[in-house]
PDB file of N, CA and C in Angstrom:
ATOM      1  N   UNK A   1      96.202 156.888  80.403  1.00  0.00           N
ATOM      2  CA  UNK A   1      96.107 155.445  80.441  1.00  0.00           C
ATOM      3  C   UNK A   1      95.449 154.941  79.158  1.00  0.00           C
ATOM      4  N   UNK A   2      96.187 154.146  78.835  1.00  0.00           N
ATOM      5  CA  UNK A   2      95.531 153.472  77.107  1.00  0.00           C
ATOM      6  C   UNK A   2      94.742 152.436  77.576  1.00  0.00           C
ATOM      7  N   UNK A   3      93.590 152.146  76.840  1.00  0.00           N
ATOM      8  CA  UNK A   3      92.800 151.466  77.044  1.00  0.00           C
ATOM      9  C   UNK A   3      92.361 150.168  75.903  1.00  0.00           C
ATOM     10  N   UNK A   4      92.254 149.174  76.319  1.00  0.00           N
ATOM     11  CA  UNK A   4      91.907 148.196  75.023  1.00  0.00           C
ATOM     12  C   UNK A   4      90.628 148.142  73.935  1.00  0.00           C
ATOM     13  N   UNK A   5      91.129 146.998  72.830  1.00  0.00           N
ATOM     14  CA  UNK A   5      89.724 146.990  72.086  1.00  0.00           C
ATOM     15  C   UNK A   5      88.694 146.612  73.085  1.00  0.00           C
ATOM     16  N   UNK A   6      88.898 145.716  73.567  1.00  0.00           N
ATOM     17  CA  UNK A   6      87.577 145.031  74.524  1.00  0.00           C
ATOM     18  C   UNK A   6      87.226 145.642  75.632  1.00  0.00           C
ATOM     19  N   UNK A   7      88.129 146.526  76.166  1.00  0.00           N
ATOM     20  CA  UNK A   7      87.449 147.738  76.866  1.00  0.00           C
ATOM     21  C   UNK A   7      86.371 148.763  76.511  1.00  0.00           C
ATOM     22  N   UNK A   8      86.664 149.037  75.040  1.00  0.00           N
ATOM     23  CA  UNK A   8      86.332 149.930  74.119  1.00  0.00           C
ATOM     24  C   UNK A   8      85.139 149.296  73.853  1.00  0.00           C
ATOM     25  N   UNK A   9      84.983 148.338  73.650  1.00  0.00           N
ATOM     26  CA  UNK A   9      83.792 147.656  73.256  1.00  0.00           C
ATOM     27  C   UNK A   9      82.825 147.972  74.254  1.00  0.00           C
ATOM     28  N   UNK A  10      83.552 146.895  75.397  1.00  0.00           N
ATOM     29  CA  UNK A  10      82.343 147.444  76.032  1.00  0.00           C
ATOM     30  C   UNK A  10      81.829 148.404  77.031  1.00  0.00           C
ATOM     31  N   UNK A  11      82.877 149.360  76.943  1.00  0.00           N
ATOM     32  CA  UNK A  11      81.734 150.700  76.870  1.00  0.00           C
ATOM     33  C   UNK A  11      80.773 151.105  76.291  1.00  0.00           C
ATOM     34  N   UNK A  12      81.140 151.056  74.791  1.00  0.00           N
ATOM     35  CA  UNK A  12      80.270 151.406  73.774  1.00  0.00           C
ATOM     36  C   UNK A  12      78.961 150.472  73.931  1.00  0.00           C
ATOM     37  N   UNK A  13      78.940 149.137  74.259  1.00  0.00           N
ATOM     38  CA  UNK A  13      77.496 148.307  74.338  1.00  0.00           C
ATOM     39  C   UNK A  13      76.770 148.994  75.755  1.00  0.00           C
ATOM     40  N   UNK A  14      77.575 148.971  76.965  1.00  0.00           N
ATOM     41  CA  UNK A  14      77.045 149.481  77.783  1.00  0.00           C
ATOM     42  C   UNK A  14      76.936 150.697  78.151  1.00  0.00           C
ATOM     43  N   UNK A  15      76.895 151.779  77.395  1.00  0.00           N
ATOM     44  CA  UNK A  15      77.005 153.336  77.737  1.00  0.00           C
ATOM     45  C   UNK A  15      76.357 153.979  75.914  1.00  0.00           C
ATOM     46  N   UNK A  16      76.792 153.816  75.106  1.00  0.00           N
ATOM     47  CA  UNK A  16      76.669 154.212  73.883  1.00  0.00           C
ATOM     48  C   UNK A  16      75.612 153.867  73.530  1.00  0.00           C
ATOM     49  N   UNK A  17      75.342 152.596  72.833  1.00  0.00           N
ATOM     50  CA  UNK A  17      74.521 151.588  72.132  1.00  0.00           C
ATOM     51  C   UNK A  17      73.039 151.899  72.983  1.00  0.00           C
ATOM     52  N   UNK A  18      72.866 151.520  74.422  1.00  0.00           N
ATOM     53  CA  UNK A  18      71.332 152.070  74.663  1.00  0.00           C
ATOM     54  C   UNK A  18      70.712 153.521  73.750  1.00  0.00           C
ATOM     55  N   UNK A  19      71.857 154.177  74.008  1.00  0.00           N
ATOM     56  CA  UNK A  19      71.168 155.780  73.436  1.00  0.00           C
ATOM     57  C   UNK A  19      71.246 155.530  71.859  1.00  0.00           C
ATOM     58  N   UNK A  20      71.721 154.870  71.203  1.00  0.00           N
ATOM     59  CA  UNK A  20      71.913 154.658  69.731  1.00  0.00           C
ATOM     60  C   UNK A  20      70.120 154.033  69.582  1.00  0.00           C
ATOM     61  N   UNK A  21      70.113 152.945  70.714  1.00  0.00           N
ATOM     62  CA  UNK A  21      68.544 152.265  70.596  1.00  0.00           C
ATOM     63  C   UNK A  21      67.522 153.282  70.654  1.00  0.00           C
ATOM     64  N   UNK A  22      67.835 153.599  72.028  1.00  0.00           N
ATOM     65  CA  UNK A  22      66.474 154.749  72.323  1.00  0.00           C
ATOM     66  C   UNK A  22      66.209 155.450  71.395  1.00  0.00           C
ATOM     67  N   UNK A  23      67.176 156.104  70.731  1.00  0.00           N
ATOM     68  CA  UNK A  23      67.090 157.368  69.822  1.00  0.00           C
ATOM     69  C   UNK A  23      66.843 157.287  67.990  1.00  0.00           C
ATOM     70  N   UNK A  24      67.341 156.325  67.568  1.00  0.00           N
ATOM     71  CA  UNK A  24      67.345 156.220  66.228  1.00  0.00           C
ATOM     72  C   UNK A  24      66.254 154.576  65.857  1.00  0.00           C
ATOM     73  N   UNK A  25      66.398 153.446  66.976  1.00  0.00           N
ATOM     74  CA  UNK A  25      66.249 152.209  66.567  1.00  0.00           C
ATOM     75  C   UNK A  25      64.367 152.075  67.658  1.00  0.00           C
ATOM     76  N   UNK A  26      63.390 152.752  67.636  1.00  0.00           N
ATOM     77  CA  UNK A  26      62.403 152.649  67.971  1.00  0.00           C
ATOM     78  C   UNK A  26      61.572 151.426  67.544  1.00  0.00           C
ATOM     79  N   UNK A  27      61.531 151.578  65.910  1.00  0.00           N
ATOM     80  CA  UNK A  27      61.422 150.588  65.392  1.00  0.00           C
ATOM     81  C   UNK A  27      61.940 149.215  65.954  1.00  0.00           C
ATOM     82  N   UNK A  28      62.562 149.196  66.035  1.00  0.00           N
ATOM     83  CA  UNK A  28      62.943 147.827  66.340  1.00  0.00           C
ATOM     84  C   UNK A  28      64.407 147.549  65.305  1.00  0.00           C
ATOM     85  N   UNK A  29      64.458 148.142  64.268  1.00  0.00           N
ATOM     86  CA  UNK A  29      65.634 148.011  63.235  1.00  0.00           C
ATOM     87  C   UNK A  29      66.744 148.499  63.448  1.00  0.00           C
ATOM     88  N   UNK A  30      67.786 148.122  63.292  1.00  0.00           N
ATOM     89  CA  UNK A  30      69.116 148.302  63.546  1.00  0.00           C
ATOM     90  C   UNK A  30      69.738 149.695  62.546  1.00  0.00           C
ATOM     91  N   UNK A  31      70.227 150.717  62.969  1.00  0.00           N
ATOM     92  CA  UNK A  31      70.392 151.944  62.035  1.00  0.00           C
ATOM     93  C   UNK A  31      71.871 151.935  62.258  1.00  0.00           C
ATOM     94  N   UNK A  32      72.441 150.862  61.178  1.00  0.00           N
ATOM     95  CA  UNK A  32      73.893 151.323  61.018  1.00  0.00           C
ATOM     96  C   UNK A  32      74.989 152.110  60.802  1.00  0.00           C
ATOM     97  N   UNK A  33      73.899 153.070  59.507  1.00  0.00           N
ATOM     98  CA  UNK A  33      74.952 154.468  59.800  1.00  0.00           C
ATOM     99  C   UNK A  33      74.787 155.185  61.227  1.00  0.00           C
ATOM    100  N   UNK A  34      73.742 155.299  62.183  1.00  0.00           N
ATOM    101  CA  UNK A  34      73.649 156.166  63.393  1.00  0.00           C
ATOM    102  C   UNK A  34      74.837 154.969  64.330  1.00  0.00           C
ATOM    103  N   UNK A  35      74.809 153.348  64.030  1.00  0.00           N
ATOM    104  CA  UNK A  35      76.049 153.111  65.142  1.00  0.00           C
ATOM    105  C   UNK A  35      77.125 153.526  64.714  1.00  0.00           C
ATOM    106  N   UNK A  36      77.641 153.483  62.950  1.00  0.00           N
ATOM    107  CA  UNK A  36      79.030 153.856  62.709  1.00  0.00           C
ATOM    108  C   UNK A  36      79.311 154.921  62.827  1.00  0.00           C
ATOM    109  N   UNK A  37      78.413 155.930  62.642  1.00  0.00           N
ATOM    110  CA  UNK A  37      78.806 157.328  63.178  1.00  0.00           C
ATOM    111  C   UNK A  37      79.130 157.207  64.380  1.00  0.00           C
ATOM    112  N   UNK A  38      78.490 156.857  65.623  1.00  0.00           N
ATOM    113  CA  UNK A  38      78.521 156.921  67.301  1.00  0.00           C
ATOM    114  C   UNK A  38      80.147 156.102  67.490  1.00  0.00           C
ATOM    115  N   UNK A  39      80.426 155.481  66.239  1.00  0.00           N
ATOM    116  CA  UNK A  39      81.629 154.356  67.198  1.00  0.00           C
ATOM    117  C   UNK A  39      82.908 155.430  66.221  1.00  0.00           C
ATOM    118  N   UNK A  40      82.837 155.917  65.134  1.00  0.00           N
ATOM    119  CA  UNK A  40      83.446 156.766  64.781  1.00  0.00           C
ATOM    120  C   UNK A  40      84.045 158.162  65.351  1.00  0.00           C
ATOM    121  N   UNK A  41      82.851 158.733  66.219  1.00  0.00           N
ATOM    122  CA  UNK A  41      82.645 159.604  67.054  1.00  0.00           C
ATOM    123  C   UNK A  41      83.849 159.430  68.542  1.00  0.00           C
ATOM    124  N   UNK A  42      83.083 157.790  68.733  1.00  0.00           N
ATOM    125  CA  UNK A  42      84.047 157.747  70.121  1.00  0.00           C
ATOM    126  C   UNK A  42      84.938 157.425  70.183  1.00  0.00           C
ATOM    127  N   UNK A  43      85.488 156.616  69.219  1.00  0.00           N
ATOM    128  CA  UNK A  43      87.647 156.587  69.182  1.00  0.00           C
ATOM    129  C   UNK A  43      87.831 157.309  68.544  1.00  0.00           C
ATOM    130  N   UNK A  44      87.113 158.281  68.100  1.00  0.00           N
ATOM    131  CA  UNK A  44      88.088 159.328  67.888  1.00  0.00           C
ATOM    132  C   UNK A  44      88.219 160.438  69.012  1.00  0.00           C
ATOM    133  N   UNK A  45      87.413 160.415  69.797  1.00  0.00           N
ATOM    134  CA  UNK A  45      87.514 160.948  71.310  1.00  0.00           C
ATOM    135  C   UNK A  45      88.935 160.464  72.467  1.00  0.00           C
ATOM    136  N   UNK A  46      88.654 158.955  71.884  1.00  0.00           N
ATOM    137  CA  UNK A  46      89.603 158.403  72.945  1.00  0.00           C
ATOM    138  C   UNK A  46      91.099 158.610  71.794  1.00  0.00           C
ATOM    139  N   UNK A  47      91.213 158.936  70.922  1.00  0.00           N
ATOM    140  CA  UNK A  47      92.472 159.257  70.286  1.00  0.00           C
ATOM    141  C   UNK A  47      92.965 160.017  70.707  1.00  0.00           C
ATOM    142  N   UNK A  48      92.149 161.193  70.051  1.00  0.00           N
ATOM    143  CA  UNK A  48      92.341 162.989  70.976  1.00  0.00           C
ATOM    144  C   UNK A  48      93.190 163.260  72.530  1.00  0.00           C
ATOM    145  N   UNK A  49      92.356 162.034  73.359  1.00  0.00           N
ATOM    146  CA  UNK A  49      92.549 162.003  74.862  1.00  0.00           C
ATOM    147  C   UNK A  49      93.549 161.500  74.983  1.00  0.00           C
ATOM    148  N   UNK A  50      94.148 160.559  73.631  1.00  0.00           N
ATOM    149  CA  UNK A  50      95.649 159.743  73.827  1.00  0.00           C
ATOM    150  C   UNK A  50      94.986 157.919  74.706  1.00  0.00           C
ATOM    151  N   UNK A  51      93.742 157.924  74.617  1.00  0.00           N
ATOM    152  CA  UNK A  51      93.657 156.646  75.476  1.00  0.00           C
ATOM    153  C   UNK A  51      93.685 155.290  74.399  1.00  0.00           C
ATOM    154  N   UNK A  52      93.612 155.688  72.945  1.00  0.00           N
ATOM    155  CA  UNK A  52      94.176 155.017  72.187  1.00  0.00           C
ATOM    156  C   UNK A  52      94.805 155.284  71.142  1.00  0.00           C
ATOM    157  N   UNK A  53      95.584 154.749  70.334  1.00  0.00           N
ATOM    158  CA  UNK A  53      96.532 155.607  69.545  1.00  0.00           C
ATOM    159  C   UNK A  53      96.180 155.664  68.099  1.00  0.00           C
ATOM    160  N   UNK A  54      96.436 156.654  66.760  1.00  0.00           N
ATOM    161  CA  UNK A  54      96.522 156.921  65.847  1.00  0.00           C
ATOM    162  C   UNK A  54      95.756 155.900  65.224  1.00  0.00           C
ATOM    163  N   UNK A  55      96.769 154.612  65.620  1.00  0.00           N
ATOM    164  CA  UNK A  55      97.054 153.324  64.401  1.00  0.00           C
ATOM    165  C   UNK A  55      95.652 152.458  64.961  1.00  0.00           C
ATOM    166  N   UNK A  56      95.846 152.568  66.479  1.00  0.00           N
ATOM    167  CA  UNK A  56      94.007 151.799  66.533  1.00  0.00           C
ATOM    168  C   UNK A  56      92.671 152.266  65.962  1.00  0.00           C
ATOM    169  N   UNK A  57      92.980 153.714  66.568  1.00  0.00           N
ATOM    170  CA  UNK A  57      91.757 154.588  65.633  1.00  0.00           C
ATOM    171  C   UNK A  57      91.385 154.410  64.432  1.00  0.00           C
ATOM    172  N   UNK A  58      92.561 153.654  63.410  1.00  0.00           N
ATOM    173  CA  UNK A  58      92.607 153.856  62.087  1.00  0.00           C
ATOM    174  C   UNK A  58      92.101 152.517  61.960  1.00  0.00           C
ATOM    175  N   UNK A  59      92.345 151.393  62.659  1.00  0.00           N
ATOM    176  CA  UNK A  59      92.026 149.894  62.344  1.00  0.00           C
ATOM    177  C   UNK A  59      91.275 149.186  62.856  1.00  0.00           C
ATOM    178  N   UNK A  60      90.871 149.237  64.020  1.00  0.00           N
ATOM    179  CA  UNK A  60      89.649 149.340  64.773  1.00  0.00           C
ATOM    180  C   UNK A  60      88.625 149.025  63.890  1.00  0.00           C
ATOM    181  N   UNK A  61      87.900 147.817  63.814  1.00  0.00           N
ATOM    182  CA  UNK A  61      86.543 147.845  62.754  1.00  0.00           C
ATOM    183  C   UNK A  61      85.451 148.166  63.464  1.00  0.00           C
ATOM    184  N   UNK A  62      84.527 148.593  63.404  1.00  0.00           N
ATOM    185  CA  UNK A  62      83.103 149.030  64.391  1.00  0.00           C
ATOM    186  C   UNK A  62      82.421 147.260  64.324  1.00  0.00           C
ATOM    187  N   UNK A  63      82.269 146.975  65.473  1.00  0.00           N
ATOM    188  CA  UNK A  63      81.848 145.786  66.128  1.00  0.00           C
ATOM    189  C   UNK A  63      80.408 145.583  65.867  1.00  0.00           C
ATOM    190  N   UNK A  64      79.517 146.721  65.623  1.00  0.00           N
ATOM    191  CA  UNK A  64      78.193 147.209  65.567  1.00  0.00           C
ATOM    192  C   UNK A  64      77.875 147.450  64.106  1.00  0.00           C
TER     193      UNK A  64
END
């Protein structure tokens, strides 16, 4: 089952992004390479799985 950008999104705010906070953003500061890695990480998961395709993976801008 393919899944959308705005699905995609918000998984990533609600499942991803806490552990991006907890773990890298203590401070209080926003650590952009640790979100673009994490959002890099996960469509390319959902590519692999086929839940989104090639061409989204590729165009997809990280929201974060």
């Amino acid at each position: 089952m393919r899944v959308t950008k705005k699905q995609v999104e918000a998984i990533f705010r609600e499942e991803i992004l806490p552990e991006i906070r907890k773990r890298y953003e203590k401070d209080g500061r926003i650590d952009h390479p640790a979100r673009r890695e994490e959002w890099n990480n996960y469509t390319d998961s959902l590519c692999k799985d086929g839940k989104i395709t090639l061409h989204q993976y590729e165009t997809w801008a990280n929201p974060y």
